[in-house]
Protein backbone atom coordinates (compact mmCIF):
# COMPACT_ATOMS: atom_id res chain seq x y z
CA UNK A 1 104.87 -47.90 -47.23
CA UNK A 2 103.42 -50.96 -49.18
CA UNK A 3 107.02 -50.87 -50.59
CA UNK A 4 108.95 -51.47 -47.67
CA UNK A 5 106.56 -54.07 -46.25
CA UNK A 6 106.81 -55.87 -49.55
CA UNK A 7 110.41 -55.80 -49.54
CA UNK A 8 110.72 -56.94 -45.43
CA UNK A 9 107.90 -59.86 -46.29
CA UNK A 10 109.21 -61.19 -49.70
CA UNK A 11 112.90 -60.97 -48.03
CA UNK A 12 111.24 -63.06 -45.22
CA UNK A 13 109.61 -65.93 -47.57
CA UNK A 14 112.94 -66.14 -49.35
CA UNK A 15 114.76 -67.13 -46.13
CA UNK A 16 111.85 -70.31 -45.71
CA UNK A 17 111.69 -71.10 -49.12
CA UNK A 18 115.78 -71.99 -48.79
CA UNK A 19 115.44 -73.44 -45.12
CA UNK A 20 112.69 -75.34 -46.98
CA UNK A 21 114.95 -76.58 -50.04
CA UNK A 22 117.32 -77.44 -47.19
CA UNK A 23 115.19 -79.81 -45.78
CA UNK A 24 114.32 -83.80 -45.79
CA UNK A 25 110.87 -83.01 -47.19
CA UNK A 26 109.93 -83.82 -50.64
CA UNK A 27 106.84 -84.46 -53.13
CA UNK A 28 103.29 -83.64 -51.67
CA UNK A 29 104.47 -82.43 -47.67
CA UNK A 30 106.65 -79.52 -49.53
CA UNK A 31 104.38 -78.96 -52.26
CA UNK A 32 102.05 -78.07 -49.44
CA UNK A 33 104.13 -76.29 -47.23
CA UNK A 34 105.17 -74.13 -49.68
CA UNK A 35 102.01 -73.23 -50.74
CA UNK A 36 100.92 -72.21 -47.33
CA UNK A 37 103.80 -70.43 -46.61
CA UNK A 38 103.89 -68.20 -50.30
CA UNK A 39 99.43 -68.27 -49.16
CA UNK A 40 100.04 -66.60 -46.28
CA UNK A 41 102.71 -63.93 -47.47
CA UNK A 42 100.33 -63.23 -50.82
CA UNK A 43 97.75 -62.82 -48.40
CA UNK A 44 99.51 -60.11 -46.55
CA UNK A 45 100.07 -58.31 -49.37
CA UNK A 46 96.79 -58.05 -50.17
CA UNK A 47 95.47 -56.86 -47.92
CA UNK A 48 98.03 -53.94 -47.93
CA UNK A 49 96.83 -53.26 -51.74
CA UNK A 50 93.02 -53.07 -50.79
CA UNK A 51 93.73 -51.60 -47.71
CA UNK A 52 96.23 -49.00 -48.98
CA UNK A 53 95.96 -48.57 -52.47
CA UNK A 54 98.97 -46.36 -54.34
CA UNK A 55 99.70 -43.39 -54.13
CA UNK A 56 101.09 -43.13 -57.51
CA UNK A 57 100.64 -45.54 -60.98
CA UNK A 58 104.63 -45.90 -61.11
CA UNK A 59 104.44 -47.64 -57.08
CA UNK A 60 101.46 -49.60 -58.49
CA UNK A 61 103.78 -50.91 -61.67
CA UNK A 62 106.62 -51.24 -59.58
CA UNK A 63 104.45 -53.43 -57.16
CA UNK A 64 103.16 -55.65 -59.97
CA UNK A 65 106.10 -55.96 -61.74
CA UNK A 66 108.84 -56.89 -59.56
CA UNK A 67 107.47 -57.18 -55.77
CA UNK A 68 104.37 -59.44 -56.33
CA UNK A 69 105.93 -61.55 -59.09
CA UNK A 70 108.86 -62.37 -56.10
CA UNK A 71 106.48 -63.91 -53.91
CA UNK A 72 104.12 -65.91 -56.08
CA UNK A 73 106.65 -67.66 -58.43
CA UNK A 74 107.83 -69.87 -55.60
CA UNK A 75 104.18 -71.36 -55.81
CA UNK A 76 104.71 -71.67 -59.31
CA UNK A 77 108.18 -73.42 -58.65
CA UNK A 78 107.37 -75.77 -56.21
CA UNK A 79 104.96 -76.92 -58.51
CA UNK A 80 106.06 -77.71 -61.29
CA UNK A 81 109.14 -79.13 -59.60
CA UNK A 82 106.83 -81.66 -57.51
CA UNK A 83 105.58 -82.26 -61.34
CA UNK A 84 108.60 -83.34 -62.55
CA UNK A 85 110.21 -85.15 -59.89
CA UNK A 86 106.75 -87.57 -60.25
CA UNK A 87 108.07 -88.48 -63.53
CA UNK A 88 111.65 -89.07 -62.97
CA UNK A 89 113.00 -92.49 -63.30
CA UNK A 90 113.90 -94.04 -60.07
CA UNK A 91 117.06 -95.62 -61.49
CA UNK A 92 118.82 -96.15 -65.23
CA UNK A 93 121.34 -93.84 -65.89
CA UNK A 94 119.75 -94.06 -69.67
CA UNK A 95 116.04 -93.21 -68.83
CA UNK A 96 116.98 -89.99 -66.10
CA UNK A 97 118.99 -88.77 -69.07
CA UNK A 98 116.02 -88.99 -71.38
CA UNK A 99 114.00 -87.65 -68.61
CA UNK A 100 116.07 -84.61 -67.77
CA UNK A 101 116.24 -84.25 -71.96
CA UNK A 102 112.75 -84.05 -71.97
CA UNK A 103 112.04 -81.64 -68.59
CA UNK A 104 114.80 -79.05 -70.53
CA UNK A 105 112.82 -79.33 -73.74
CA UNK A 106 109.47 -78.29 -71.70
CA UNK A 107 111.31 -75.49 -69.84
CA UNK A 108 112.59 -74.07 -73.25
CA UNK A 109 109.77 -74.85 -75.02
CA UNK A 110 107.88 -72.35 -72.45
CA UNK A 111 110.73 -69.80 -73.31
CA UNK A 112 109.94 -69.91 -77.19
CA UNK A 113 106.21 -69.68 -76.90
CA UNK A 114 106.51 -66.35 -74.94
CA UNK A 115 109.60 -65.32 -76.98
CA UNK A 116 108.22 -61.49 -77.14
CA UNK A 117 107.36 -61.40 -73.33
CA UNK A 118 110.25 -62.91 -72.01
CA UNK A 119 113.08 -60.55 -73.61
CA UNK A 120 110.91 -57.95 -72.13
CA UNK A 121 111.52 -59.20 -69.20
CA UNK A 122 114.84 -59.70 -69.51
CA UNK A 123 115.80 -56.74 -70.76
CA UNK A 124 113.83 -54.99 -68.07
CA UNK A 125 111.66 -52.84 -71.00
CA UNK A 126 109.55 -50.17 -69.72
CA UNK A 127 107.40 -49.54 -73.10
CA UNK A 128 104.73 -51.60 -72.32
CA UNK A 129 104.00 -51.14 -68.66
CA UNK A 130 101.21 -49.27 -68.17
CA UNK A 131 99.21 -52.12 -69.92
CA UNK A 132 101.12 -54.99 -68.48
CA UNK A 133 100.84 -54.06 -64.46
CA UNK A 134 98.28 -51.39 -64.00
CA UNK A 135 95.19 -52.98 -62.95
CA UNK A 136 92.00 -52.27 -65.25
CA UNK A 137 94.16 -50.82 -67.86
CA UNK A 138 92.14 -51.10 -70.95
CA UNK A 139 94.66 -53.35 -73.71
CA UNK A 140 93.02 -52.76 -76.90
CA UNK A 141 93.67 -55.13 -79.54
CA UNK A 142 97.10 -55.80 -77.33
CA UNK A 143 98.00 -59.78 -78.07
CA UNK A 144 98.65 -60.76 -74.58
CA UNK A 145 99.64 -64.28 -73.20
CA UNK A 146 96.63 -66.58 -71.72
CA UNK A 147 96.63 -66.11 -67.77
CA UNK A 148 94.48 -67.90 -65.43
CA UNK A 149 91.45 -65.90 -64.07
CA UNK A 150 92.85 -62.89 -62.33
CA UNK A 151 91.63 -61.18 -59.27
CA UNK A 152 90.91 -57.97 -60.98
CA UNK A 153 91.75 -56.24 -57.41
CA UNK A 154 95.34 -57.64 -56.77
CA UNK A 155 96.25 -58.87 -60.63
CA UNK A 156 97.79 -58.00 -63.80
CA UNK A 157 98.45 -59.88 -67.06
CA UNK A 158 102.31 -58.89 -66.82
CA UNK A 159 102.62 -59.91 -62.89
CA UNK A 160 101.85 -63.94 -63.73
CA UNK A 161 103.84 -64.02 -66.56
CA UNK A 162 106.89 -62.20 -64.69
CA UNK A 163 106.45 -65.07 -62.20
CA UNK A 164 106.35 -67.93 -63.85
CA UNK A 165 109.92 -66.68 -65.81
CA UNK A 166 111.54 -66.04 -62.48
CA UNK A 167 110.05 -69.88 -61.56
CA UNK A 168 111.06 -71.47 -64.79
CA UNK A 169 114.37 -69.94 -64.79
CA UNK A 170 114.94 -71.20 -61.72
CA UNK A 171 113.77 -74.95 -62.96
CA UNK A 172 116.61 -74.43 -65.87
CA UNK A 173 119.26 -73.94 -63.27
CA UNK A 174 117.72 -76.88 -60.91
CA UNK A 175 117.70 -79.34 -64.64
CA UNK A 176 121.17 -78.01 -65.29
CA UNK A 177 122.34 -79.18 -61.72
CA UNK A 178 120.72 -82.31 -62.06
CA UNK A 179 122.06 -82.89 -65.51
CA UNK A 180 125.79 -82.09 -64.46
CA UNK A 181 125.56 -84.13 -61.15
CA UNK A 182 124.55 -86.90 -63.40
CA UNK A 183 127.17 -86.84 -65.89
CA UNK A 184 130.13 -86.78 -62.73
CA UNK A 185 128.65 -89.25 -60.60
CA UNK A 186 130.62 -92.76 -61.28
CA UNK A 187 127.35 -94.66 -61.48
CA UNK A 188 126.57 -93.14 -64.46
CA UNK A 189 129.89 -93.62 -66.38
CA UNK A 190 132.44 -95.45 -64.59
CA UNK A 191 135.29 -95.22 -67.66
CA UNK A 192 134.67 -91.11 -68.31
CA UNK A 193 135.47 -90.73 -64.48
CA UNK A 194 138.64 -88.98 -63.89
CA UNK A 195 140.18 -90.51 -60.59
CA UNK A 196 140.35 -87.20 -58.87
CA UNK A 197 140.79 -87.44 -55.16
CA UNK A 198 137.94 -87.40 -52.99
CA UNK A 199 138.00 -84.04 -50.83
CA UNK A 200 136.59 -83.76 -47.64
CA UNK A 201 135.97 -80.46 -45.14
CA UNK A 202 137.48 -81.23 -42.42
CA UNK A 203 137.43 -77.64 -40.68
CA UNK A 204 134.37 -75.57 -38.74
CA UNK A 205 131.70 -75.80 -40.75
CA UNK A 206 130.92 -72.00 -39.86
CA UNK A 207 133.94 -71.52 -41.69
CA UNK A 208 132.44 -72.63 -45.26
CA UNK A 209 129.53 -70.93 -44.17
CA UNK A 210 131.08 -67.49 -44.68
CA UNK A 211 132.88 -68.66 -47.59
CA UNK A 212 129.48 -70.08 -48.86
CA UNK A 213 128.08 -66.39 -48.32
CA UNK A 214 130.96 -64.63 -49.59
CA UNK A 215 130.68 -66.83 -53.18
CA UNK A 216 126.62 -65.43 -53.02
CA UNK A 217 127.13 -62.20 -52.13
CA UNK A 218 130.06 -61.62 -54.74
CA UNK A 219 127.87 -63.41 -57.74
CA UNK A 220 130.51 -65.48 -58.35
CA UNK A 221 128.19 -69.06 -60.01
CA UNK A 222 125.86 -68.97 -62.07
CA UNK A 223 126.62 -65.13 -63.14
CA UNK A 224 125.10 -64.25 -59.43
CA UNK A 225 121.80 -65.95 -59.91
CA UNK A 226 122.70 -68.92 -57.52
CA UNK A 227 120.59 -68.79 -53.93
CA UNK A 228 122.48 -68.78 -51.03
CA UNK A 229 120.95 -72.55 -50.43
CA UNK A 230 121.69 -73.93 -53.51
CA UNK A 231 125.20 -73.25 -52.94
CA UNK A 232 125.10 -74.50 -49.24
CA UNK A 233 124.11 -77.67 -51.07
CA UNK A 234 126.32 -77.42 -53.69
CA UNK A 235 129.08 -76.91 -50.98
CA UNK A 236 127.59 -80.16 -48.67
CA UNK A 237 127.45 -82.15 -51.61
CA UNK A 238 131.61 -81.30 -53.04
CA UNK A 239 132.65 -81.33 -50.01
CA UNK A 240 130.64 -83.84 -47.69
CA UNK A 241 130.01 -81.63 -44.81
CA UNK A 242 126.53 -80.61 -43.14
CA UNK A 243 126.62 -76.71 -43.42
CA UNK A 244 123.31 -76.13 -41.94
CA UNK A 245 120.61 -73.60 -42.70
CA UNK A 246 121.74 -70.42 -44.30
CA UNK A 247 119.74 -67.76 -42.27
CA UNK A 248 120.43 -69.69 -38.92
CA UNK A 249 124.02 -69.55 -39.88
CA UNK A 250 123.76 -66.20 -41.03
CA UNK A 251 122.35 -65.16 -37.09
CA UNK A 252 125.66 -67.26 -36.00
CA UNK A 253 127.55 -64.76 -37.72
CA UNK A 254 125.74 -61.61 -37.02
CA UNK A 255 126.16 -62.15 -33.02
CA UNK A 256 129.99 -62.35 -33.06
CA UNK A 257 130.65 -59.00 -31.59
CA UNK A 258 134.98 -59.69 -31.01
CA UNK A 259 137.65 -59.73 -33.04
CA UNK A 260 135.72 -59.76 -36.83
CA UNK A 261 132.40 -61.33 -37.98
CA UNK A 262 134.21 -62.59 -40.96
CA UNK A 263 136.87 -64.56 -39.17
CA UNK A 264 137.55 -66.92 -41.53
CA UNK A 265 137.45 -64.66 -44.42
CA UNK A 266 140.00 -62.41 -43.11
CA UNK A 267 142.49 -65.63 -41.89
CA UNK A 268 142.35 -66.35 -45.83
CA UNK A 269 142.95 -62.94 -46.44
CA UNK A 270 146.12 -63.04 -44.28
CA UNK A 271 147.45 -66.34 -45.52
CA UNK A 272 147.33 -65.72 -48.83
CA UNK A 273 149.08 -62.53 -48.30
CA UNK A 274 151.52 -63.92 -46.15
CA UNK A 275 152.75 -66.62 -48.99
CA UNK A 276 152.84 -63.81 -51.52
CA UNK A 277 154.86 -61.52 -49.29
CA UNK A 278 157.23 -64.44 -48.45
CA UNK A 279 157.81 -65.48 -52.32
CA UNK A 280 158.74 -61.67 -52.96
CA UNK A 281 160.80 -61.30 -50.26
CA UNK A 282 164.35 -60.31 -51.31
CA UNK A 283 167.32 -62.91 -51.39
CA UNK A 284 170.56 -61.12 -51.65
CA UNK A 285 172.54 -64.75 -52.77
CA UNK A 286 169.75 -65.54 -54.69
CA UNK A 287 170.09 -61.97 -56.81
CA UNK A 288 173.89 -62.19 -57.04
CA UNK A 289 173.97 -65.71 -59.27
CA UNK A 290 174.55 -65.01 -62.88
């Protein structure tokens, strides 16, 4: 039960965390509306665990190691990105270089110092569990990470740590975009700048909008780990178009009850097919020539 509700909640925050990325506010106004928004989900789910309980130790790991850690490293996220955007140079090609240098160092440098911890997170390890996400579970002379105070009724060791990876990951893939968009944008280098031609969507935006979710849903950047907004934005950005919000765009889609929901999608499909069947058609003069 706590299961589903986690799953329906956290899927819920994830939507306004994107619409939230997708909007005009930045620094301290979506520092705190993040906060209140991953508050009030947190809070939900608390209430659930003192209200509920388990019914077995492998729900409670489950819950502590990948439901909980979903919500609360958004809080983690939007903080440290508010922390670095403070510092970033406001102009000099020279010192946001430097500056993005030295935000990549800190990220990594967080990645080395819990070496151990983060492969067994990545490599989704199991050994350790029952010390890392049960709560009360009696360590021993276990060497475990510092963690702020924990609520001893809705904490773990392992559940703070599994968030802030899933937050700081997400920080290297925000420094990575930052870092590329710097090194193509013909302020920063005019003579490295091929003289491409500038595209421009010029079709329904709903259009890239399912080609947008499409890209997501097939994992196709960043080995699948891209949001769904951060390639609306990527999209907006390439291709100077206003896509919109993702989950309002998403509803768009859901309501079309004619024809197909992926209209688009499947006009693609046809064209493309349509050139390849035309280039294979058979020519009889064409075969004939020697």
């Amino acid at each position: 039960m706590i299961e589903q509700l986690a799953k329906r909640w956290l899927g819920e925050l994830e939507q306004e965390m994107e619409e939230l990325l997708d909007t005009r506010y930045e620094g301290v106004e979506r520092l705190r509306k993040a906060t209140i928004l991953v508050e009030r989900t947190l809070k939900k789910l608390r209430q659930q665990v003192q209200e509920k309980g388990f019914s077995s130790q492998d729900d409670e790991i489950y819950f502590f190691k990948h439901l909980k850690p979903k919500g609360y490293h958004w809080k983690i996220y939007f903080l440290e990105l508010y922390t670095m955007e403070c510092g970033r140079p406001q102009i000099g090609v020279i010192e946001q270089k430097e500056w993005l240098d030295r935000e990549m160092a800190y990220v990594d440098r967080f990645f080395e110092q819990h070496h151990f911890f983060y492969e067994y997170y990545r490599l989704d390890s199991t050994e350790l569990d029952s010390l890392y996400f049960l709560r009360g579970a009696d360590k021993g002379s276990l060497l475990l990470p510092e963690v702020p105070e924990l609520n001893p009724a809705f904490g773990t060791e392992g559940d703070y740590l599994f968030a802030k990876f899933m937050a700081f990951e997400k920080l290297r893939d925000w420094l990575v975009e930052k870092a590329r968009y710097l090194l193509a944008n013909p302020h920063a280098d005019i003579g490295n700048i091929s003289q491409a031609e500038e595209l421009r969507w010029t079709g329904d935006s709903i259009n890239l909008a399912e080609l947008a979710f499409g890209i997501h849903r097939t994992g196709q950047v960043n080995k699948g780990t891209a949001s769904i907004g951060a390639i609306f934005r990527w999209l907006e950005e390439k291709l100077q178009v206003s896509i919109g919000i993702p989950s309002k765009r998403l509803s768009e889609i859901r309501r079309r009850t004619t024809i197909s929901r992926t209209r688009y999608l499947d006009e693609m499909i046809e064209m493309v097919i349509q050139k390849l069947d035309k280039e294979d058609e058979y020519h009889p003069d064409k075969n004939q020539r020697k």
